[in-house]
Protein backbone atom coordinates (compact mmCIF):
# COMPACT_ATOMS: atom_id res chain seq x y z
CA UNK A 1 5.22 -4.08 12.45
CA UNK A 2 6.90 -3.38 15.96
CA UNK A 3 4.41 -4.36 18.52
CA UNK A 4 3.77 -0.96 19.83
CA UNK A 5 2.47 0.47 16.04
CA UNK A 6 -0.24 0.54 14.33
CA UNK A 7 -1.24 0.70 10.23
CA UNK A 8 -3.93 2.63 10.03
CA UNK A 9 -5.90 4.37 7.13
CA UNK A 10 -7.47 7.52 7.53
CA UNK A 11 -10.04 8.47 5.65
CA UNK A 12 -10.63 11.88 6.36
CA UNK A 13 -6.85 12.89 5.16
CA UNK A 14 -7.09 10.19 2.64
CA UNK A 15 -3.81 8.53 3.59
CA UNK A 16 -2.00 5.96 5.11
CA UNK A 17 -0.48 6.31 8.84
CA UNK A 18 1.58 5.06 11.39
CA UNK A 19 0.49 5.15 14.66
CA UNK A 20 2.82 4.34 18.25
CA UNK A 21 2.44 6.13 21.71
CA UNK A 22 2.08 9.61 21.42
CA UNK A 23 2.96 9.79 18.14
CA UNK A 24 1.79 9.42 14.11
CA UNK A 25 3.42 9.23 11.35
CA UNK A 26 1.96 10.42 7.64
CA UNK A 27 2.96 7.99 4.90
CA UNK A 28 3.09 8.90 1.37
CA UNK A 29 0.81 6.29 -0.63
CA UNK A 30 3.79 4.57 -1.87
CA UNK A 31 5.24 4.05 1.80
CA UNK A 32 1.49 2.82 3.02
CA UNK A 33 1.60 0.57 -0.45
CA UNK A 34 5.22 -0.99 0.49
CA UNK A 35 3.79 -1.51 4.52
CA UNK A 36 0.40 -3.33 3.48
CA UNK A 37 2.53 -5.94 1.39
CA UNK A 38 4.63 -6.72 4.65
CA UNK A 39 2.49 -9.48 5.59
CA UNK A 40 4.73 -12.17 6.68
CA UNK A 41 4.16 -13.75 3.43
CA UNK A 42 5.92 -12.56 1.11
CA UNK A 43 9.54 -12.03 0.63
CA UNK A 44 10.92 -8.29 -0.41
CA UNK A 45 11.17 -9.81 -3.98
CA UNK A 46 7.72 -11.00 -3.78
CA UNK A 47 6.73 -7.12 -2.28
CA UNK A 48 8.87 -5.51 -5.17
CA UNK A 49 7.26 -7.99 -7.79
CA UNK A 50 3.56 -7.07 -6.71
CA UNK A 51 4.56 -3.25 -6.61
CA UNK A 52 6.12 -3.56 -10.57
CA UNK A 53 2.66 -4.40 -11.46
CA UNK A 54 1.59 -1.08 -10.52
CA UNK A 55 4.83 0.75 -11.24
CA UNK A 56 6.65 -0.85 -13.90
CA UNK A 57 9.22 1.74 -14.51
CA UNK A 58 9.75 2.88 -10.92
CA UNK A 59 13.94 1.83 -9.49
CA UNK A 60 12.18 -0.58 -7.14
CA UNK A 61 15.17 -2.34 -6.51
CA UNK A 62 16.84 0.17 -4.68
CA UNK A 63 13.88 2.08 -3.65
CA UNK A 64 11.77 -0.74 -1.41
CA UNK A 65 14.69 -1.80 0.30
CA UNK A 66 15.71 1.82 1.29
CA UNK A 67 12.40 2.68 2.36
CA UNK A 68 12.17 -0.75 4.75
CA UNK A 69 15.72 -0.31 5.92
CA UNK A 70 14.69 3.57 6.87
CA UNK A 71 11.13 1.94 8.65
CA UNK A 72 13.53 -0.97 10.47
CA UNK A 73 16.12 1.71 11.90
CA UNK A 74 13.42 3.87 13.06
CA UNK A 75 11.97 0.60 14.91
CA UNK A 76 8.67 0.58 13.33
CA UNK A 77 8.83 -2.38 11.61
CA UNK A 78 10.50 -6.07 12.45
């Protein structure tokens, strides 16, 4: 993550969120899923493997790397 954000889960609206100066961002569960796995660690083919596991029929391939490219140009993420 860009220094200046924050992945945070919040309970009382059960989702995942974004949060920067003066602003949040909602993720879907999917979007909080995809964040969580960017850990340094793995690779995006090690992020796409562990997310098959759960969704083994979803276009991952085109889908993770959207959604990170989307998250990178917005500056949120590194």
């Amino acid at each position: 993550m860009a220094r200046s954000v924050l992945l945070r889960y919040d309970r009382v609206r059960d989702a995942e969120l974004l949060l920067m100066p003066e602003r949040a961002v909602l993720l879907s569960r999917e979007g909080g899923r995809i964040l969580r796995l960017c850990d340094g660690r793995r690779t995006l083919t090690g992020i796409i493997a562990e997310l098959a596991r759960t969704y083994p029929d979803a276009p991952l391939d085109k889908d993770v790397p959207d959604f990170l490219t989307r998250i990178r140009t917005e500056g949120w993420l590194r």
